[in-house]
PDB file of N, CA and C in Angstrom:
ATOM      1  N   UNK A   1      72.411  66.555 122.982  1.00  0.00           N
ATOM      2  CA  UNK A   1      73.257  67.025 124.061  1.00  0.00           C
ATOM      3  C   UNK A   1      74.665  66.491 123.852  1.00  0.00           C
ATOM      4  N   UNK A   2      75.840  67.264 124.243  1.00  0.00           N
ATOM      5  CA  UNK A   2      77.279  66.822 123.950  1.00  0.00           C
ATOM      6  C   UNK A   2      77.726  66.471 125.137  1.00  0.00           C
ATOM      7  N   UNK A   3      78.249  65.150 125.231  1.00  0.00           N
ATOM      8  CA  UNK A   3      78.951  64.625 126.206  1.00  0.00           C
ATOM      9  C   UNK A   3      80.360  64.029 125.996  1.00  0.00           C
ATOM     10  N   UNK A   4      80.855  63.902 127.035  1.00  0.00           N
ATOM     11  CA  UNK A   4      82.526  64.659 127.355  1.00  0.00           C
ATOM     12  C   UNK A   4      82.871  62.596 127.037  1.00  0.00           C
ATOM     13  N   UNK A   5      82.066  62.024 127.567  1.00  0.00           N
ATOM     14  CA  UNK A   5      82.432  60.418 127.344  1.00  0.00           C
ATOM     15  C   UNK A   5      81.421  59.815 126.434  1.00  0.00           C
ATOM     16  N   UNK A   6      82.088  59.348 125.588  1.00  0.00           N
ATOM     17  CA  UNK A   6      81.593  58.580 124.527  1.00  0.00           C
ATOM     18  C   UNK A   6      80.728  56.975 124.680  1.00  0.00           C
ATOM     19  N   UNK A   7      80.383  56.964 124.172  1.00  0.00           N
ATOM     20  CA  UNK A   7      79.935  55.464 124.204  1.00  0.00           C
ATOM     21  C   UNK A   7      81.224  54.302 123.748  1.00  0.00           C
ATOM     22  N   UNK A   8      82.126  54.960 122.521  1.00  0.00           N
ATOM     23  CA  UNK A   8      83.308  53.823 122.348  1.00  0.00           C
ATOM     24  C   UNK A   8      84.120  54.368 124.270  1.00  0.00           C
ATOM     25  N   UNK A   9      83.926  55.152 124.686  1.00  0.00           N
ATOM     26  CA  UNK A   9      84.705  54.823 126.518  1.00  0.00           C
ATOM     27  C   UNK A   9      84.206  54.023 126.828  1.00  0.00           C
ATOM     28  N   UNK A  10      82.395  53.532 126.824  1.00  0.00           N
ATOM     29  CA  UNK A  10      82.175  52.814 127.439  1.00  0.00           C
ATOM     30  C   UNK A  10      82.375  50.866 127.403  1.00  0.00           C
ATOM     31  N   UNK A  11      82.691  50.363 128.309  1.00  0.00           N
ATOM     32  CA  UNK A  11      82.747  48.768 128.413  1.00  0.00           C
ATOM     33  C   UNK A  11      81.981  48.174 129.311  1.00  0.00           C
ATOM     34  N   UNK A  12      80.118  48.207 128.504  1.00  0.00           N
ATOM     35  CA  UNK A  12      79.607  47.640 128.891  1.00  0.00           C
ATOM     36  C   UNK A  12      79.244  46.007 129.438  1.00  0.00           C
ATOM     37  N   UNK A  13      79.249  45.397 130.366  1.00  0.00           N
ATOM     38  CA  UNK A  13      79.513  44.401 130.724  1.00  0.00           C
ATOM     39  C   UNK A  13      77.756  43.812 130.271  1.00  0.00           C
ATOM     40  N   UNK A  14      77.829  42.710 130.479  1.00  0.00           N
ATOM     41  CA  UNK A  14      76.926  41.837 129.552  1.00  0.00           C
ATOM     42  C   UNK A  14      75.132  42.218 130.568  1.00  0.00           C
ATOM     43  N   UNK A  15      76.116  41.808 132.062  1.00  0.00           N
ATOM     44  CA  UNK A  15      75.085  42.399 133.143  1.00  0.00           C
ATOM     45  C   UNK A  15      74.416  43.422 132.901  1.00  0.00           C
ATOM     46  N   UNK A  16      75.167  44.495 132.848  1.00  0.00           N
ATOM     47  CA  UNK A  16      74.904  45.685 132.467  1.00  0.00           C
ATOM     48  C   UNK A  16      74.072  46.309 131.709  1.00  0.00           C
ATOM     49  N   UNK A  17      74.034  45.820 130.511  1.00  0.00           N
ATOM     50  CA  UNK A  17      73.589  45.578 129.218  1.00  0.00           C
ATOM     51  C   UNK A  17      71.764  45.019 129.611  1.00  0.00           C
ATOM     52  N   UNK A  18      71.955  44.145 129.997  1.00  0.00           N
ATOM     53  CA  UNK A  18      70.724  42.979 130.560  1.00  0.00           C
ATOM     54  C   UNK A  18      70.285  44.363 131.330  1.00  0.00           C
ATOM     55  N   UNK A  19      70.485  44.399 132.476  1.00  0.00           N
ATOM     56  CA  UNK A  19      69.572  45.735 133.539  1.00  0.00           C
ATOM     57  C   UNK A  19      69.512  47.033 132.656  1.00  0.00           C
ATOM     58  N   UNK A  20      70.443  47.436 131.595  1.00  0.00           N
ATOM     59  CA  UNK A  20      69.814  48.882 131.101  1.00  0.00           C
ATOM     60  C   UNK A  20      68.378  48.351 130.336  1.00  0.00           C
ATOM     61  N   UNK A  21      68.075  47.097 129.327  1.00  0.00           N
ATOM     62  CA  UNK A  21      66.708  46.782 129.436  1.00  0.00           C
ATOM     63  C   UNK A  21      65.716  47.018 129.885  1.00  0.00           C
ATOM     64  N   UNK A  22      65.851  46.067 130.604  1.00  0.00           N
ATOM     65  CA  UNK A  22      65.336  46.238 132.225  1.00  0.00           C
ATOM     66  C   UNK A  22      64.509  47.348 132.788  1.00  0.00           C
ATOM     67  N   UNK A  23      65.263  48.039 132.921  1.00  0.00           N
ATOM     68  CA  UNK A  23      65.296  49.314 133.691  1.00  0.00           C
ATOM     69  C   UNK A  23      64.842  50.889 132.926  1.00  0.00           C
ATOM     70  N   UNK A  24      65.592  50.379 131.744  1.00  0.00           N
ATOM     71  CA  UNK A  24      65.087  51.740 130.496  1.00  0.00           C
ATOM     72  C   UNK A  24      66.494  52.399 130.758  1.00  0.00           C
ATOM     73  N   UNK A  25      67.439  52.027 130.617  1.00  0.00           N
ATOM     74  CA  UNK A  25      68.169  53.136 130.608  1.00  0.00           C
ATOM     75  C   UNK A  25      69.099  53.451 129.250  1.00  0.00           C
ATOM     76  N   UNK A  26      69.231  54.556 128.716  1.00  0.00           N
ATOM     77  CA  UNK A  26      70.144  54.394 127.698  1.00  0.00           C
ATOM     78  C   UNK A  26      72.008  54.776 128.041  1.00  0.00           C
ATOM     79  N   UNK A  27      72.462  54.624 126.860  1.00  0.00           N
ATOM     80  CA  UNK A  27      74.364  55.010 126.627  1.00  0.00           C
ATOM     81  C   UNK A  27      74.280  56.364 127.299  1.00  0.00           C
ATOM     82  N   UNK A  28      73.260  57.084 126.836  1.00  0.00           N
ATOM     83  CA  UNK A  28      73.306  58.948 127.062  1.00  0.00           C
ATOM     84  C   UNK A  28      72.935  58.712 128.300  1.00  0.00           C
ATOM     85  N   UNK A  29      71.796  58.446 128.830  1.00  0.00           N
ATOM     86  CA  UNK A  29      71.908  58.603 130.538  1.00  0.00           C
ATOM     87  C   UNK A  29      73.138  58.041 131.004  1.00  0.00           C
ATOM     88  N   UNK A  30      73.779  56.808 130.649  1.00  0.00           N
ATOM     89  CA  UNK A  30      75.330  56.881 131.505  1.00  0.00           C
ATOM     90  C   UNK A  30      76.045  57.438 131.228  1.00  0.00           C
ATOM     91  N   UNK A  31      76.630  58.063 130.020  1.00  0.00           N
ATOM     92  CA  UNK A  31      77.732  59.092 129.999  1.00  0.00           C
ATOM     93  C   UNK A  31      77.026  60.352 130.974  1.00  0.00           C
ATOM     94  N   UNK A  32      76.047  60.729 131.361  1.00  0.00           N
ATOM     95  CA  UNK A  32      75.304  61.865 132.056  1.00  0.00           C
ATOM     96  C   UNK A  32      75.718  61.591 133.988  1.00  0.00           C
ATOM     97  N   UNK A  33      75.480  60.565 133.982  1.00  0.00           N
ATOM     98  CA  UNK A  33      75.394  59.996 134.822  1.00  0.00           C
ATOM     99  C   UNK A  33      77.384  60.100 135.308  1.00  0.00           C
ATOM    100  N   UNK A  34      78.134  59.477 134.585  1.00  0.00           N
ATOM    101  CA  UNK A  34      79.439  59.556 135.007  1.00  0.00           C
ATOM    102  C   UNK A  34      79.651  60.718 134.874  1.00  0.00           C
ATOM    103  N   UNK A  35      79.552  61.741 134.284  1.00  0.00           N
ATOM    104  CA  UNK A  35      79.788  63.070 134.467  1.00  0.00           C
ATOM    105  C   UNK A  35      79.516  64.133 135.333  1.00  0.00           C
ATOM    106  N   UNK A  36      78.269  63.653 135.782  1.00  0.00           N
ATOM    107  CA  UNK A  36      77.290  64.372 136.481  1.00  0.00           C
ATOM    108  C   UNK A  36      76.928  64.133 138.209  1.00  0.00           C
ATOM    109  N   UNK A  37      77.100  63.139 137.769  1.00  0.00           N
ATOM    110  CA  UNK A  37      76.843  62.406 139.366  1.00  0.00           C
ATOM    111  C   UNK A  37      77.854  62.318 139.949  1.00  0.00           C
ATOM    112  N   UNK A  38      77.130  62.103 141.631  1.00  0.00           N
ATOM    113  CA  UNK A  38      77.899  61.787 142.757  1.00  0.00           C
ATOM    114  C   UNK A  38      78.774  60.599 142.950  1.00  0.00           C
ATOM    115  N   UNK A  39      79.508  60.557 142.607  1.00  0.00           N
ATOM    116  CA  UNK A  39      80.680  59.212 143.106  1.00  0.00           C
ATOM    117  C   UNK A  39      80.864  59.163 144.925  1.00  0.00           C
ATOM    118  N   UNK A  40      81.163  57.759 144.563  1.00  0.00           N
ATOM    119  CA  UNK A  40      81.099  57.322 145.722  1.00  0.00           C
ATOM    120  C   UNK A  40      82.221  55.719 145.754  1.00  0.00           C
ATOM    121  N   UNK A  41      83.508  56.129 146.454  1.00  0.00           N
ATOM    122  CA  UNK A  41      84.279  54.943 146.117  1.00  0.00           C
ATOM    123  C   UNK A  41      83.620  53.283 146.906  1.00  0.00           C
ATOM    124  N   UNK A  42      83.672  52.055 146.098  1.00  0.00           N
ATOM    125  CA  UNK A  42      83.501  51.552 146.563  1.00  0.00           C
ATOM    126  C   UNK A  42      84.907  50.371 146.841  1.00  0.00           C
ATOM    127  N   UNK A  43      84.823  48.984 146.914  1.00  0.00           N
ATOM    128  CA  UNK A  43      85.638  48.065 147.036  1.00  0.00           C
ATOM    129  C   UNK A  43      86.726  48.211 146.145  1.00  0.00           C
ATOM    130  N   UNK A  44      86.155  47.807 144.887  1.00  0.00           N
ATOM    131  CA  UNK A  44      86.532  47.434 143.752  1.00  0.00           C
ATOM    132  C   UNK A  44      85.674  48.593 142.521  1.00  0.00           C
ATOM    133  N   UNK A  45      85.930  49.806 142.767  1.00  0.00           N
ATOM    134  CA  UNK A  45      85.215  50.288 141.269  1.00  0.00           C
ATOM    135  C   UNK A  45      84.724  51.791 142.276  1.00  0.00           C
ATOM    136  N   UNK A  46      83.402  52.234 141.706  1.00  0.00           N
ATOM    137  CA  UNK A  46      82.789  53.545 142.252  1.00  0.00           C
ATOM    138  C   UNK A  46      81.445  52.897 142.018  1.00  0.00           C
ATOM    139  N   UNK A  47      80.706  53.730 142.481  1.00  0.00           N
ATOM    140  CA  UNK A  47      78.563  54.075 142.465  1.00  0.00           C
ATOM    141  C   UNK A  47      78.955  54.955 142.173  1.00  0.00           C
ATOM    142  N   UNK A  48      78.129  55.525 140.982  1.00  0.00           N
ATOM    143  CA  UNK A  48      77.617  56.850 140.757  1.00  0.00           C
ATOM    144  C   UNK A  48      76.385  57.077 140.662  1.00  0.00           C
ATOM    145  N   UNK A  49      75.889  58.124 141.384  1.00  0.00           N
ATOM    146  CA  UNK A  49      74.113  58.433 141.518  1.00  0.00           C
ATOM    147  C   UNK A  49      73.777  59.900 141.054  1.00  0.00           C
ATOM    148  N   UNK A  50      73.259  59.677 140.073  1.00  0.00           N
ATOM    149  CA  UNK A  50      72.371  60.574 139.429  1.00  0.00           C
ATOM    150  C   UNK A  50      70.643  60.957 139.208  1.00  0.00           C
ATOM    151  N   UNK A  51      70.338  61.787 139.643  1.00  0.00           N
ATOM    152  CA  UNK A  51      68.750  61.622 139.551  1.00  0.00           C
ATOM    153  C   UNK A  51      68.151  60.696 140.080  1.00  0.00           C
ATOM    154  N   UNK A  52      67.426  59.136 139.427  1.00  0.00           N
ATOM    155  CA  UNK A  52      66.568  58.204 139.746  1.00  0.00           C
ATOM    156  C   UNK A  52      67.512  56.954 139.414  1.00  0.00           C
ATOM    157  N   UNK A  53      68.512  57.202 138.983  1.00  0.00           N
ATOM    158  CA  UNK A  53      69.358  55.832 138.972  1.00  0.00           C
ATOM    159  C   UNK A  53      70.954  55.736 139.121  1.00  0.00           C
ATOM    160  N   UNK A  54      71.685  54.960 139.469  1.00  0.00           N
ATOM    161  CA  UNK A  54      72.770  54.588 139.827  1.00  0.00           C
ATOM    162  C   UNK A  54      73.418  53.381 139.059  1.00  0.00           C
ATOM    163  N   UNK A  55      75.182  53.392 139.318  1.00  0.00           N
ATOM    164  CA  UNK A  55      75.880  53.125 137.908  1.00  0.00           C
ATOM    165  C   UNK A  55      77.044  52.249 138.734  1.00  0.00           C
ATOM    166  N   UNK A  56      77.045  51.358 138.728  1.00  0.00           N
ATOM    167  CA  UNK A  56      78.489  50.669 139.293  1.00  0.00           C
ATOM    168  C   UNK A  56      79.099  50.927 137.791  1.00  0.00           C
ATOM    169  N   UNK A  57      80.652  51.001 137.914  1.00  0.00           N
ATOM    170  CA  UNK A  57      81.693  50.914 137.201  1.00  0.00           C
ATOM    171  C   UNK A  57      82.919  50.651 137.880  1.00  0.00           C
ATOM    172  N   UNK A  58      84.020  50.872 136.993  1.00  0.00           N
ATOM    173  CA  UNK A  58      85.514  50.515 137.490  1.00  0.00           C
ATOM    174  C   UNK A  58      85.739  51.533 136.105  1.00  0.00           C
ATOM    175  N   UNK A  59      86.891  52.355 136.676  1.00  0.00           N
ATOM    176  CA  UNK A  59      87.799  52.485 135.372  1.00  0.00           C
ATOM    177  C   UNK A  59      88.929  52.237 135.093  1.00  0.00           C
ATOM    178  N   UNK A  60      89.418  51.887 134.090  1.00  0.00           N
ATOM    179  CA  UNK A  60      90.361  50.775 133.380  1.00  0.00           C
ATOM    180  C   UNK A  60      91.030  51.610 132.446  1.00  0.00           C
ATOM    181  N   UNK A  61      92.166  52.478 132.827  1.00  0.00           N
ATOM    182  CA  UNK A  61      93.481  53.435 131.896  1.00  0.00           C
ATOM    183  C   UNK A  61      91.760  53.995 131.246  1.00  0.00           C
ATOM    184  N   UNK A  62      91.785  54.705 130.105  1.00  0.00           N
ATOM    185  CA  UNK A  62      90.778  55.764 129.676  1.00  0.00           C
ATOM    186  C   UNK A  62      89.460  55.002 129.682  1.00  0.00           C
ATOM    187  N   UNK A  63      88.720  53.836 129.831  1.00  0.00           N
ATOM    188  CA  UNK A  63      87.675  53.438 129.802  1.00  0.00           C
ATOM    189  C   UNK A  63      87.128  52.933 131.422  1.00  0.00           C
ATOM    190  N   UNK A  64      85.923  52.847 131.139  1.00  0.00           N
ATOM    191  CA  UNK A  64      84.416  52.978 132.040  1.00  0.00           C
ATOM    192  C   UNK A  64      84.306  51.290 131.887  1.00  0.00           C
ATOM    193  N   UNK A  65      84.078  49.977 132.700  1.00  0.00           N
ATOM    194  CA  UNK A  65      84.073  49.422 132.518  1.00  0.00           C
ATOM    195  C   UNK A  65      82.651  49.456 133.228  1.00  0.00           C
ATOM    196  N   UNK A  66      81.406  49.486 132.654  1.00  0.00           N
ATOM    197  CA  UNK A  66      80.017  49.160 133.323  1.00  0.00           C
ATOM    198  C   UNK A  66      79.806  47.999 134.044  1.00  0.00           C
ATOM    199  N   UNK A  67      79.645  47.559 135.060  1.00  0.00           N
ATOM    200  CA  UNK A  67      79.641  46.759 135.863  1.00  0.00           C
ATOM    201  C   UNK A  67      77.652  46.692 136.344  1.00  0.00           C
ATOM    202  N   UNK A  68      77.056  47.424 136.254  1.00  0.00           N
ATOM    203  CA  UNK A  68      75.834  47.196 136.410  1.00  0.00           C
ATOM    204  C   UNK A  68      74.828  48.840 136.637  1.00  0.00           C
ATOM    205  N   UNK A  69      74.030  48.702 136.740  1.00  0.00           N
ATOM    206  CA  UNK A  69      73.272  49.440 136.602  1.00  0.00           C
ATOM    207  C   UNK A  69      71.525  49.581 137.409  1.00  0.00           C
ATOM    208  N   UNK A  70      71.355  50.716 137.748  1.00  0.00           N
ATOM    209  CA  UNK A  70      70.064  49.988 138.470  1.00  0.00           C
ATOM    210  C   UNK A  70      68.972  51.119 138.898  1.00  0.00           C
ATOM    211  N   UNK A  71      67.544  51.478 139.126  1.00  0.00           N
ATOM    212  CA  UNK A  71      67.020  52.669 139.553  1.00  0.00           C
ATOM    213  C   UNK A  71      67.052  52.661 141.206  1.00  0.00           C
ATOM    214  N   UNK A  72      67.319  53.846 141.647  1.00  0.00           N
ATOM    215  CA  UNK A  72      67.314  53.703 142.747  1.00  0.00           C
ATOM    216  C   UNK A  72      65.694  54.018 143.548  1.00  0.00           C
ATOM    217  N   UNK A  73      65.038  52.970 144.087  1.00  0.00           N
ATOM    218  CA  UNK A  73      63.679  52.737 144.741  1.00  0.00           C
ATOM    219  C   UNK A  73      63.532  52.892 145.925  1.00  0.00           C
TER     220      UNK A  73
END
């Protein structure tokens, strides 16, 4: 599948990284996920919810700074 954000956009944070483990999630479900999904502004950054899981980020001039990650239960 071709997606519009790359994995070099993404700046996965270490957290982040740790819960896609976790959780099962891959690079391709989050570029899907920022593209696709519902945003939702928060404090400091957005939620985005897609399907069965959700995406904190911030974006930073052209990059996605992953901030965490998680299924929604």
């Amino acid at each position: 599948m071709f997606y519009l954000i790359h994995e070099e956009d993404l700046w996965i944070t270490t957290h982040a990284a740790n819960k896609m483990v976790v959780e099962g999630i891959s690079v391709a479900q989050i570029s899907r996920v920022l593209e696709q999904g519902s945003r939702f502004q928060q404090t400091d950054g957005y939620l985005c919810v897609y399907s069965y899981f959700s995406i904190a980020y911030k974006k930073i001039g052209e990059k996605y700074k992953i901030k965490t990650v998680f299924t929604n239960k």
